[in-house]
N, C-alpha and C. Protein backbone atom coordinates (compact mmCIF):
# COMPACT_ATOMS: atom_id res chain seq x y z
N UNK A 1 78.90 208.17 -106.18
CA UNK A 1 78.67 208.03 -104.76
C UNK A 1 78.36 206.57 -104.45
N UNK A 2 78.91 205.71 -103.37
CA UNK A 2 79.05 204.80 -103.03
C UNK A 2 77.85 204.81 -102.17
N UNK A 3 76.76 203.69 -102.10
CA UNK A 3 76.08 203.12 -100.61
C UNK A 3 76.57 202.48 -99.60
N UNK A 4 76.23 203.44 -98.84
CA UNK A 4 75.78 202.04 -97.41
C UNK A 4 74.61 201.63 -96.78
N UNK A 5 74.11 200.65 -97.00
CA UNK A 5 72.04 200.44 -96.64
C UNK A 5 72.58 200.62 -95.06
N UNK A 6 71.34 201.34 -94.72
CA UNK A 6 70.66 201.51 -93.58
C UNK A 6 69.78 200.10 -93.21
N UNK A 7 69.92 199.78 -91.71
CA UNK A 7 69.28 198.34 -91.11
C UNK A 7 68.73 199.06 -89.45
N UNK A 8 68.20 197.91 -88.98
CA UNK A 8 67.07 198.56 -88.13
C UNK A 8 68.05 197.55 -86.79
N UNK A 9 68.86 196.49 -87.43
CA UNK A 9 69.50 195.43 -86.85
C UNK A 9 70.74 194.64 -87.47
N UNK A 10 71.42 193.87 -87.15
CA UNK A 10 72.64 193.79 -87.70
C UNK A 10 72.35 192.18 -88.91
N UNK A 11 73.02 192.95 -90.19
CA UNK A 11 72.14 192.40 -91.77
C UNK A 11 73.14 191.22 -91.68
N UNK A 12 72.87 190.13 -92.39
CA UNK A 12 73.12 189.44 -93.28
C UNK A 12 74.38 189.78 -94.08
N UNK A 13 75.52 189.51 -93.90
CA UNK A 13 76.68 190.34 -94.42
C UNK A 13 76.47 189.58 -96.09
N UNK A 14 76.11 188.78 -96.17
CA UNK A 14 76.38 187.56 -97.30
C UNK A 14 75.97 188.21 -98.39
N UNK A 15 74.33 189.06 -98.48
CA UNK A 15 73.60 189.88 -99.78
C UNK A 15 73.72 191.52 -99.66
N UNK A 16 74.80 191.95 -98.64
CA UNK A 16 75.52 193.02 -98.36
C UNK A 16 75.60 193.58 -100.04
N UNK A 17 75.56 195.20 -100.37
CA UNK A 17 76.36 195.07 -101.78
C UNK A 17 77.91 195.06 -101.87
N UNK A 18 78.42 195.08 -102.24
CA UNK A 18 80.00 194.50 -102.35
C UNK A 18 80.50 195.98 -103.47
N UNK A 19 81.68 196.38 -102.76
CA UNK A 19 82.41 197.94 -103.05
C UNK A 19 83.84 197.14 -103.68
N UNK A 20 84.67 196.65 -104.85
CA UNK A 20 85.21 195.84 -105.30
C UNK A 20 86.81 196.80 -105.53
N UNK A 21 88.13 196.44 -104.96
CA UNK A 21 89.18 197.61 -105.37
C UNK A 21 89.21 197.52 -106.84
N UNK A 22 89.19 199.08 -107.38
CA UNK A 22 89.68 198.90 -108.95
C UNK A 22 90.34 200.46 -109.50
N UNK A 23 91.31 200.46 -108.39
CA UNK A 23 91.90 201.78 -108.11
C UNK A 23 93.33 200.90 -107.92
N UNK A 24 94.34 201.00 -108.63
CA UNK A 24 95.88 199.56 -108.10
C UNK A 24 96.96 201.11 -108.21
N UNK A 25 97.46 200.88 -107.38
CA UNK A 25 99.03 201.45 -107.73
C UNK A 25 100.47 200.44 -107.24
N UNK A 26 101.13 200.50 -108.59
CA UNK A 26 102.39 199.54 -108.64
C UNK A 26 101.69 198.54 -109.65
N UNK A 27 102.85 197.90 -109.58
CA UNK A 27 102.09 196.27 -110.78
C UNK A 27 101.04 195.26 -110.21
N UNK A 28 101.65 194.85 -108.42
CA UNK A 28 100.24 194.31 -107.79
C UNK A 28 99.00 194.15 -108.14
N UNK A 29 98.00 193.77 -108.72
CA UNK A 29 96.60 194.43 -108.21
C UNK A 29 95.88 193.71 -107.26
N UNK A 30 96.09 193.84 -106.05
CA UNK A 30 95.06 192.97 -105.11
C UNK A 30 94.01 193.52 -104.70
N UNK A 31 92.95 192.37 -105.07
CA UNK A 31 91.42 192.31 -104.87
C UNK A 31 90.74 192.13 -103.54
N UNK A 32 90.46 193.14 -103.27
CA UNK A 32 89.01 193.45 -101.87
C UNK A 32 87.68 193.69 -101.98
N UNK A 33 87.21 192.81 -101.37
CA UNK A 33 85.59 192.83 -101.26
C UNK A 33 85.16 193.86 -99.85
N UNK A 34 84.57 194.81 -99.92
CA UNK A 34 84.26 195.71 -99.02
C UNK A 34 82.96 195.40 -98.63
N UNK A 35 81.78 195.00 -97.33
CA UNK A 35 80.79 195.48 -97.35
C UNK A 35 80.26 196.40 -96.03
N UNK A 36 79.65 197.16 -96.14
CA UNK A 36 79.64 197.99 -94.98
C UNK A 36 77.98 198.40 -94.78
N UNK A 37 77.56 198.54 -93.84
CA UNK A 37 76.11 198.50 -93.50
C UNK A 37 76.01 199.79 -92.13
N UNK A 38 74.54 200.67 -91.93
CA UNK A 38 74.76 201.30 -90.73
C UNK A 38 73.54 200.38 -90.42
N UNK A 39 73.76 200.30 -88.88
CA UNK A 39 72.87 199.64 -88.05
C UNK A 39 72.55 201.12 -87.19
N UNK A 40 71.00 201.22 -86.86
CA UNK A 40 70.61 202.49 -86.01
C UNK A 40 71.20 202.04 -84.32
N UNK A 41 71.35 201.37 -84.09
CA UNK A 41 71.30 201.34 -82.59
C UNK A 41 72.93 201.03 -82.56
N UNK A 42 73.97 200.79 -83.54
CA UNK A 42 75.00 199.97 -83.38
C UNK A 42 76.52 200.84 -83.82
N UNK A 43 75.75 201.83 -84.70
CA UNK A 43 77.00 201.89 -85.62
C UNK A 43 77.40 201.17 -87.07
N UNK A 44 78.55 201.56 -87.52
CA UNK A 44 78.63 201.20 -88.85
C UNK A 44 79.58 199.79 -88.45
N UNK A 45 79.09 198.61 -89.77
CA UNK A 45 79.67 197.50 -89.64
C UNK A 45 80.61 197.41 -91.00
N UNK A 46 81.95 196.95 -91.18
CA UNK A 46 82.45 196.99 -91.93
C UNK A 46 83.26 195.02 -92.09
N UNK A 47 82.63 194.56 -93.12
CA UNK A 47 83.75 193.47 -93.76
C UNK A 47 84.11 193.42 -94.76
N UNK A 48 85.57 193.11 -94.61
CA UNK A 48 86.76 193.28 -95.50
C UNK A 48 87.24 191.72 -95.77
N UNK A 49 87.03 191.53 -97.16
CA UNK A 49 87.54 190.46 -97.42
C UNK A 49 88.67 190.72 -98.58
N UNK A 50 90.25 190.19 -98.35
CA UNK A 50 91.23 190.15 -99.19
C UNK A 50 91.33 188.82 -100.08
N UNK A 51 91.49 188.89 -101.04
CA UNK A 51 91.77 187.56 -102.08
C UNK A 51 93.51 187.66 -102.13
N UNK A 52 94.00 186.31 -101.01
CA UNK A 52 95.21 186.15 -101.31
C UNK A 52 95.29 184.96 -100.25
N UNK A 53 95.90 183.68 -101.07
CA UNK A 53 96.29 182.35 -100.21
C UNK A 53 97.19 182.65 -98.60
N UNK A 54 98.05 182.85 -98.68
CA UNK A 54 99.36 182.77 -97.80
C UNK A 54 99.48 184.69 -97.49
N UNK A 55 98.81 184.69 -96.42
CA UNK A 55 98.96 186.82 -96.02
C UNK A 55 100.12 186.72 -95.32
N UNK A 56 101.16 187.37 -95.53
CA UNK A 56 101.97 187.72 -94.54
C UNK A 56 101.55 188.41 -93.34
N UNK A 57 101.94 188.06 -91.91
CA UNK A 57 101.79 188.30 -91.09
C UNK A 57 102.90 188.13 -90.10
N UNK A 58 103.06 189.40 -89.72
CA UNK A 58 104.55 189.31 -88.63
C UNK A 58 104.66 188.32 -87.28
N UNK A 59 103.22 188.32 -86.78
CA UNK A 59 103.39 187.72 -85.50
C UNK A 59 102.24 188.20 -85.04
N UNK A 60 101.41 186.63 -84.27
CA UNK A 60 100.32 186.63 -83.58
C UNK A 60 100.22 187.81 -82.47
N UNK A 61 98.84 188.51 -82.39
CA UNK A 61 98.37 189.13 -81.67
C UNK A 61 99.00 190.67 -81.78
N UNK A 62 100.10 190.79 -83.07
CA UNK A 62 100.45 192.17 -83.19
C UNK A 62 100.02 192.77 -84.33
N UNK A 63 100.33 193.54 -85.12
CA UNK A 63 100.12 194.78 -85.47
C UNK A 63 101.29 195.15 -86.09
N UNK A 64 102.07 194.99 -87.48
CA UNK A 64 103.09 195.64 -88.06
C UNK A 64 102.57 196.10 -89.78
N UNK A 65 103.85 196.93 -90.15
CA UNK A 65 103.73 197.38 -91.68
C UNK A 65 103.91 196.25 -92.49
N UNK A 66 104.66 195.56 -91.89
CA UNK A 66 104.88 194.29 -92.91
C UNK A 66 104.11 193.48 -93.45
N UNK A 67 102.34 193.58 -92.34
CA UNK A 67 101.08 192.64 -92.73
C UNK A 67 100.87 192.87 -93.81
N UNK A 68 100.26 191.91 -94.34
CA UNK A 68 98.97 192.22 -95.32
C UNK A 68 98.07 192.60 -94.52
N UNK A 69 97.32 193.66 -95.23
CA UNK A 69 96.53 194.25 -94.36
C UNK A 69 94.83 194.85 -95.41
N UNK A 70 94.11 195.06 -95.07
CA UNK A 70 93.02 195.61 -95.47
C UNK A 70 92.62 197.04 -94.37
N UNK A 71 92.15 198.28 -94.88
CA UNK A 71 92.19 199.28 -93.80
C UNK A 71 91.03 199.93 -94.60
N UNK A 72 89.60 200.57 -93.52
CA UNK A 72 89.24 201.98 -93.98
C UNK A 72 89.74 203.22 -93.09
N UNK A 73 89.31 204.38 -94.22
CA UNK A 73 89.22 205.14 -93.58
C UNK A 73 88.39 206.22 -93.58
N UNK A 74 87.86 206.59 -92.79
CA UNK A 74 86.15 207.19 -92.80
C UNK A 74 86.29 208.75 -91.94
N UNK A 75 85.55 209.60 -92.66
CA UNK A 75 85.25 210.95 -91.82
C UNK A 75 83.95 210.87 -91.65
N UNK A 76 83.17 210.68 -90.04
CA UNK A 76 82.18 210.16 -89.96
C UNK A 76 81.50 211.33 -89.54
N UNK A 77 81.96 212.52 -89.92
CA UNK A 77 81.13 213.54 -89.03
C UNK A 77 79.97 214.34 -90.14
N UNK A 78 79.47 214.24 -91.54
CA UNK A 78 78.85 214.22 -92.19
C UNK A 78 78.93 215.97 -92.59
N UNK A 79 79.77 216.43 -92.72
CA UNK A 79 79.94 217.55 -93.04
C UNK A 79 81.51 217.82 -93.72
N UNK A 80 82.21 216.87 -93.40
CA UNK A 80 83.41 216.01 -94.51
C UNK A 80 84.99 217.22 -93.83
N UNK A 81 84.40 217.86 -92.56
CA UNK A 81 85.52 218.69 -91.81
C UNK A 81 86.24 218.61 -90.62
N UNK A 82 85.64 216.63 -91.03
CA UNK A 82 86.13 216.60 -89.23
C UNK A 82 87.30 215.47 -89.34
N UNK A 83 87.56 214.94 -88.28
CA UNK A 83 89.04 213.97 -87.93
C UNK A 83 88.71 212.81 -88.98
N UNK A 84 89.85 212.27 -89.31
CA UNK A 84 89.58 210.85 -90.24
C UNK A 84 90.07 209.58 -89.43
N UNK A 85 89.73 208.77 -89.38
CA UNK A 85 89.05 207.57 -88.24
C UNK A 85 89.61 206.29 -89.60
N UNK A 86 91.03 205.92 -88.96
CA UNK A 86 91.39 204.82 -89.71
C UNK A 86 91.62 203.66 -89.06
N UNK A 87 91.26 201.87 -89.77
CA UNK A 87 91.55 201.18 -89.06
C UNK A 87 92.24 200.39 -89.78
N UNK A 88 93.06 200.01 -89.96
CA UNK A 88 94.38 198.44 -90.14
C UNK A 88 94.04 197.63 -89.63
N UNK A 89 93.94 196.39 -90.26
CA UNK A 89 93.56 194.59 -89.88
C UNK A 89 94.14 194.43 -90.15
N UNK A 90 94.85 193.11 -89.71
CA UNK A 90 95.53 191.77 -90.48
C UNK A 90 94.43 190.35 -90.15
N UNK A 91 94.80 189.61 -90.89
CA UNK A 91 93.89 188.21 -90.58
C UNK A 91 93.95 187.62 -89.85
N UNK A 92 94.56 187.97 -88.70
CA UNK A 92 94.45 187.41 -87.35
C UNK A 92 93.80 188.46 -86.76
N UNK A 93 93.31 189.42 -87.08
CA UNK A 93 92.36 190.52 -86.23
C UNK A 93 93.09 191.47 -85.78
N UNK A 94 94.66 191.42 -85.68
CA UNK A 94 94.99 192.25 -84.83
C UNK A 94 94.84 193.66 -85.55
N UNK A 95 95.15 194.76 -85.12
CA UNK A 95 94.96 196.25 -85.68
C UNK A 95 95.41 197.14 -84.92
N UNK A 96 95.35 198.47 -85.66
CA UNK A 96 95.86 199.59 -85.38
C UNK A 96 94.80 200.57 -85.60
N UNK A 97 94.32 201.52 -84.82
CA UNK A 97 93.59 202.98 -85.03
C UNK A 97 94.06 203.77 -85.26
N UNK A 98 93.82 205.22 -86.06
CA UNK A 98 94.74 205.80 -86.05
C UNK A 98 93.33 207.18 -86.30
N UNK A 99 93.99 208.59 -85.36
CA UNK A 99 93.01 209.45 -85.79
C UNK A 99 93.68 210.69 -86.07
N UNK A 100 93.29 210.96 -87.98
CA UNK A 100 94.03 212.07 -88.29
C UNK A 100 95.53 211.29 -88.48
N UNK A 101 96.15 209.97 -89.30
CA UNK A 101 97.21 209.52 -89.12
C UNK A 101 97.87 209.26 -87.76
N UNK A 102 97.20 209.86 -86.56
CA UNK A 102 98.28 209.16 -85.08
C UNK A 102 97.54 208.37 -84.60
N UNK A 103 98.27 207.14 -84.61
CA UNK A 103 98.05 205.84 -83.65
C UNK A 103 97.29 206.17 -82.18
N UNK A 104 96.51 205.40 -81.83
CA UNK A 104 95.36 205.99 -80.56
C UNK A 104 95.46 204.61 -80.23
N UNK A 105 96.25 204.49 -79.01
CA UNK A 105 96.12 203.13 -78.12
C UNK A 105 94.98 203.02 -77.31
N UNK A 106 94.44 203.75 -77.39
CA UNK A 106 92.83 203.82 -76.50
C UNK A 106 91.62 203.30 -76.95
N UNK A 107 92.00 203.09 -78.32
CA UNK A 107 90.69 203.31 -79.11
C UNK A 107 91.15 201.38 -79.54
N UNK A 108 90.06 200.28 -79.10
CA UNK A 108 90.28 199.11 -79.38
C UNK A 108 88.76 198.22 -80.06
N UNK A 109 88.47 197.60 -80.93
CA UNK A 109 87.55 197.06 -81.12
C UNK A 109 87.07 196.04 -80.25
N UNK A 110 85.30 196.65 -79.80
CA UNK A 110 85.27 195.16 -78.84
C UNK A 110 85.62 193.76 -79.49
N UNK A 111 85.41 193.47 -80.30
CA UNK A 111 85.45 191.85 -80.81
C UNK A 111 86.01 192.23 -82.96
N UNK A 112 86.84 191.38 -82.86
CA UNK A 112 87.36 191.57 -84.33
C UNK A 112 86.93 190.07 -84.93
N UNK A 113 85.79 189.85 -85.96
CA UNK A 113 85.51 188.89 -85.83
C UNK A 113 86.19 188.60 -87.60
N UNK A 114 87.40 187.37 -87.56
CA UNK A 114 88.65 187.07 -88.43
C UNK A 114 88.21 185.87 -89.25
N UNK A 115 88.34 185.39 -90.43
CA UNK A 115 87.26 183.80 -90.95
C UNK A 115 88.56 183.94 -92.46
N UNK A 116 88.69 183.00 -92.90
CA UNK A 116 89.44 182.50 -93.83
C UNK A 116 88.62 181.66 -94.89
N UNK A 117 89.09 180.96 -95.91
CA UNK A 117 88.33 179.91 -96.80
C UNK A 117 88.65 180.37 -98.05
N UNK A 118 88.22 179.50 -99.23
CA UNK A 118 88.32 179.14 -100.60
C UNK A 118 86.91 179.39 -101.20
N UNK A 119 86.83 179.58 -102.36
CA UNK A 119 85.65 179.72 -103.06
C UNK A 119 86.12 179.81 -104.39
N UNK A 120 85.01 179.82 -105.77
CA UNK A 120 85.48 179.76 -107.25
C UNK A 120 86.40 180.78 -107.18
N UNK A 121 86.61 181.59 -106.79
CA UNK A 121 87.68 183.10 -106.85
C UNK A 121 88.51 182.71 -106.62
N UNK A 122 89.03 182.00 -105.67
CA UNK A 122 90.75 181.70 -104.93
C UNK A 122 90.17 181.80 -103.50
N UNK A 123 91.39 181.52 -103.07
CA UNK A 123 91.58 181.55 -101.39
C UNK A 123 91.39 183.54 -101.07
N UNK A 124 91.01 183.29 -99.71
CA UNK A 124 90.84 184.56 -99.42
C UNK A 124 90.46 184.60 -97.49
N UNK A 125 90.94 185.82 -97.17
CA UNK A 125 90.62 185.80 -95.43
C UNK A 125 90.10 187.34 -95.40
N UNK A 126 89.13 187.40 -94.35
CA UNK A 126 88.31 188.38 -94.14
C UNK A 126 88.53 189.15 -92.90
N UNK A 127 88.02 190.32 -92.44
CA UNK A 127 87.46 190.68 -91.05
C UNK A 127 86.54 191.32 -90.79
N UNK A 128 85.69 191.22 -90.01
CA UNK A 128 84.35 191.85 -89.67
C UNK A 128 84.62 193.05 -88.40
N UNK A 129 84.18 194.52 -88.04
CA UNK A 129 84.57 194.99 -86.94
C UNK A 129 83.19 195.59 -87.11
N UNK A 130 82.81 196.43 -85.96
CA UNK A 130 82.30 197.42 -85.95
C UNK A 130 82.51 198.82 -85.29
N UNK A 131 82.40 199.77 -85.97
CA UNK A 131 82.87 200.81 -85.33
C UNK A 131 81.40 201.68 -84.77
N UNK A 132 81.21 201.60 -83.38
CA UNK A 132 80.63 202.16 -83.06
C UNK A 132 80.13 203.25 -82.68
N UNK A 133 78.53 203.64 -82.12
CA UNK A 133 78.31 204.94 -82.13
C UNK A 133 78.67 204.95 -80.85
N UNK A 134 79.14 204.56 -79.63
CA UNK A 134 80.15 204.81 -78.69
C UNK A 134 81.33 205.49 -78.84
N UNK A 135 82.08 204.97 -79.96
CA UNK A 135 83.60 205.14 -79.83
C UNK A 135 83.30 205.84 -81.22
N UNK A 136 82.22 206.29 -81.99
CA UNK A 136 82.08 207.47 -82.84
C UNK A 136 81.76 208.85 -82.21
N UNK A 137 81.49 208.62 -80.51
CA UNK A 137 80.70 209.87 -79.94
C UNK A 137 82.27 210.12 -79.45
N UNK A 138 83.03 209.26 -79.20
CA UNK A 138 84.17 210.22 -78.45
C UNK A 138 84.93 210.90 -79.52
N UNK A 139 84.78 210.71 -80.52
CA UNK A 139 85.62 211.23 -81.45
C UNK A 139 85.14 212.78 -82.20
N UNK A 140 83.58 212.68 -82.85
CA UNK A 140 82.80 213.58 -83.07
C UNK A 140 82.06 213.78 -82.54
N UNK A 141 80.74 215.09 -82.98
CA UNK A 141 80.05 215.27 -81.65
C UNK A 141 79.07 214.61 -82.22
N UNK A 142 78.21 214.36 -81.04
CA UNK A 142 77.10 213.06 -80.79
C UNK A 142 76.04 214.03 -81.94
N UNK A 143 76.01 212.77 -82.64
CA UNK A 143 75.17 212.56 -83.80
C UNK A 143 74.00 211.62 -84.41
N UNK A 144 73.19 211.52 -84.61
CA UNK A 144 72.87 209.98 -85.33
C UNK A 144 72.71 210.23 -87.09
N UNK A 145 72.59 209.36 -87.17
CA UNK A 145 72.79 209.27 -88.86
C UNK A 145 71.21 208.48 -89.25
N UNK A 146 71.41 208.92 -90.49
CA UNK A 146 69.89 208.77 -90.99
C UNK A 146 69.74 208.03 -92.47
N UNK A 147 68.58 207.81 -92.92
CA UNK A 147 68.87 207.37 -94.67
C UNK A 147 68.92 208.91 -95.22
N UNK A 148 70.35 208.89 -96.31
CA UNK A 148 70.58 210.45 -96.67
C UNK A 148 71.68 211.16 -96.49
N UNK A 149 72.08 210.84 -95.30
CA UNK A 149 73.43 211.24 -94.70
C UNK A 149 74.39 210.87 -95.55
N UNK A 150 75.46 211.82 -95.78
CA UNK A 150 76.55 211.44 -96.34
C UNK A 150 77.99 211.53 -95.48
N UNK A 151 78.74 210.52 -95.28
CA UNK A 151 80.55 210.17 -94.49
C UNK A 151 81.21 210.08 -96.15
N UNK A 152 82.58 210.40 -95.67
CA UNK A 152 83.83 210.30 -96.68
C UNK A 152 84.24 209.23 -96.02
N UNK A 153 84.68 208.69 -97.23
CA UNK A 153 85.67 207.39 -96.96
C UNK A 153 86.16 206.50 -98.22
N UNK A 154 87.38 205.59 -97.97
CA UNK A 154 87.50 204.73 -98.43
C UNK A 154 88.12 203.36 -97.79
N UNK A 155 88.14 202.26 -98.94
CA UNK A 155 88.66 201.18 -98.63
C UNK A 155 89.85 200.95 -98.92
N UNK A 156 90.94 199.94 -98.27
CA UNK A 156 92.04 199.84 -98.48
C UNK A 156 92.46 198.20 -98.75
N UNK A 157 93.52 197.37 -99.53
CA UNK A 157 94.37 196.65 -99.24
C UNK A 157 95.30 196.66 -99.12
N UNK A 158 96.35 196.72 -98.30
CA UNK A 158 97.35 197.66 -98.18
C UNK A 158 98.72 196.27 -97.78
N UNK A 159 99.64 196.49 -97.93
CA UNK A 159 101.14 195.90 -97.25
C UNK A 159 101.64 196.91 -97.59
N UNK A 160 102.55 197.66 -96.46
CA UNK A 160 103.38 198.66 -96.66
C UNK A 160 104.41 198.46 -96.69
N UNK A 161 104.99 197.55 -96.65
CA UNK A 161 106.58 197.11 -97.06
C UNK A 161 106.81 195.64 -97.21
N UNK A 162 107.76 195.54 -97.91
CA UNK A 162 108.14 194.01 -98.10
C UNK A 162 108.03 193.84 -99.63
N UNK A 163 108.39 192.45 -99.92
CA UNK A 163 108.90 192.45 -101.69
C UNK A 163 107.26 192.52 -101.96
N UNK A 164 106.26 191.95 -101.52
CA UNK A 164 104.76 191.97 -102.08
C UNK A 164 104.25 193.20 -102.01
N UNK A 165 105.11 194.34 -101.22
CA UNK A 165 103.96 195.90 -100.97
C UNK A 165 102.74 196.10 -101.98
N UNK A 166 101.89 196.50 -101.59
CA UNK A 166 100.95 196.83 -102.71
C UNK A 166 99.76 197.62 -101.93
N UNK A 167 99.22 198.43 -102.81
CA UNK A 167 98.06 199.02 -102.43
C UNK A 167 96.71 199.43 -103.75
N UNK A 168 95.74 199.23 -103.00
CA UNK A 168 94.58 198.93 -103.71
C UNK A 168 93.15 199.84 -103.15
N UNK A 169 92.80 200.60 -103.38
CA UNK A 169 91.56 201.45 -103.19
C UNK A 169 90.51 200.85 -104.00
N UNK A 170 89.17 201.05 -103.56
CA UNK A 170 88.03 200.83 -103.48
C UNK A 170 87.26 202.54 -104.75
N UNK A 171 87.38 203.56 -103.74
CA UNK A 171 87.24 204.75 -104.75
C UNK A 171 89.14 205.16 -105.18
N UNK A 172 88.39 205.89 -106.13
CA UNK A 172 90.37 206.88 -106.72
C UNK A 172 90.74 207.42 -105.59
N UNK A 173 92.03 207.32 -105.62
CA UNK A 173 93.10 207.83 -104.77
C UNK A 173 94.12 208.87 -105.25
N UNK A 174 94.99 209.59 -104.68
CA UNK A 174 95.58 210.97 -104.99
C UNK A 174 96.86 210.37 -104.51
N UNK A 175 97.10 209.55 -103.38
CA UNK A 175 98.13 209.66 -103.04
C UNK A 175 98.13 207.89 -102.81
N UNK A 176 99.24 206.82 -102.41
CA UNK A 176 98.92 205.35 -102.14
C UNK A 176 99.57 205.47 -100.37
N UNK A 177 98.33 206.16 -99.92
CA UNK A 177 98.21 206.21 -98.27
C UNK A 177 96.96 205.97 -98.14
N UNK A 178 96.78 205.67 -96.69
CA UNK A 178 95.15 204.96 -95.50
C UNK A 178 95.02 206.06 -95.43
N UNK A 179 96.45 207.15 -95.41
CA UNK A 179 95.85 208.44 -94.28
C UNK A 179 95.84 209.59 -95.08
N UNK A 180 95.89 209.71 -96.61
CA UNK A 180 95.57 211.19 -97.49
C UNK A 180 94.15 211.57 -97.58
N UNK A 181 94.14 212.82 -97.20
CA UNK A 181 92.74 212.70 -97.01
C UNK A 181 91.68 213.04 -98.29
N UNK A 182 92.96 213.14 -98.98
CA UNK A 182 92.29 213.70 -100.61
C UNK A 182 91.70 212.23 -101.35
N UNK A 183 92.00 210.92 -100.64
CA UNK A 183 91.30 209.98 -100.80
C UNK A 183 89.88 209.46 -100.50
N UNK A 184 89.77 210.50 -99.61
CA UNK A 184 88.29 210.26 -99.35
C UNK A 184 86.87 210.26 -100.40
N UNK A 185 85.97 209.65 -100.42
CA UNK A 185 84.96 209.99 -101.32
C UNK A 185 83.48 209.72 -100.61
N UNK A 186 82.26 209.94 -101.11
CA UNK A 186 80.97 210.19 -100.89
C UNK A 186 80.52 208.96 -100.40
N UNK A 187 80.36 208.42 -99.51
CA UNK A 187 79.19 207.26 -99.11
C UNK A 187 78.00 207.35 -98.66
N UNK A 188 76.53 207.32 -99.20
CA UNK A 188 75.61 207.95 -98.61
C UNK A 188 74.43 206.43 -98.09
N UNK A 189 74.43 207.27 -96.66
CA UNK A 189 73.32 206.07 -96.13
C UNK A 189 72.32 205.80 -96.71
N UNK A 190 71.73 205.09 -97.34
CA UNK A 190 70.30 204.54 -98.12
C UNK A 190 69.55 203.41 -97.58
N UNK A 191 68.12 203.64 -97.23
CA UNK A 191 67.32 202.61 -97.22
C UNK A 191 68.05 201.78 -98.19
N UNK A 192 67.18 200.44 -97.82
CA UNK A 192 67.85 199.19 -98.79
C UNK A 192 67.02 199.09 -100.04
């Protein structure tokens, strides 16, 4: 079972613990740094950092299969029977929602916050979102979450087509989809 610390306010992403892919299918193996935190008043915060110089990206301000992409996908209703709540980035922020696999043009992040850079690892670009307990109440029924609680989910690095395709999970996977739901696994909220 995977953590996510519980915060009273929005943490320090930097001493976050870090959820590392080591789940590869194909020859690829690309590396994601996951960290994810619940904030009580906010919702869950999720950053995704990919290790790769040059991301393909189709075109500013959209949204295609061709990105490199990083995606979770989370069943946030704590009883592991409800809709699965997926999101697609690329490093320009743009994204896709999707609930239960169908695309939901309704459903938009207020602010996608996108950052790039180098470090001893290699080059690498990130994104920060949060998915809130707003746009978690329209989906499931109004809930709050506690230290204890357990959501299904996992992490993704994903390109779905093109000569680089590759995909990379965080927990084991059954199938190399965002949207199988037999990919899901245990994340339980914990004090820090």
């Amino acid at each position: 079972m995977l953590n996510i610390p519980y915060y009273e306010r929005e943490p320090i992403f930097d001493i976050l613990p870090v959820h590392k892919t080591r789940f590869f299918y194909g020859g690829r193996k690309q590396l994601l740094y996951a960290r994810t935190a619940f904030v009580r008043d906010d919702g869950f915060y999720f950053d995704l950092q990919k290790f790769e110089r040059d991301p393909v990206l189709s075109a500013p301000g959209s949204f295609s299969d061709t990105d490199s992409a990083v995606a979770v996908s989370f069943d946030f209703s704590k009883t592991g029977t409800g809709p699965v709540f997926t999101a697609l980035l690329n490093r320009a922020g743009s994204h896709a929602v999707y609930i239960d696999s169908k695309e939901q043009s309704g459903y938009r992040f207020e602010e996608v916050y996108a950052y790039r850079g180098e470090d001893e690892q290699g080059w690498y670009w990130g994104v920060r979102i949060l998915i809130s307990l707003c746009m978690l109440s329209s989906i499931y029924p109004p809930t709050a979450f506690s230290p204890g609680d357990v959501v299904r989910g996992n992490a993704y690095a994903v390109m779905k087509e093109g000569p680089d395709a590759h995909f990379s999970a965080v927990s084991p996977f059954s199938e190399p989809s965002v949207f199988h739901i037999d990919n899901l696994h245990d994340f339980q909220i914990n004090n820090r």
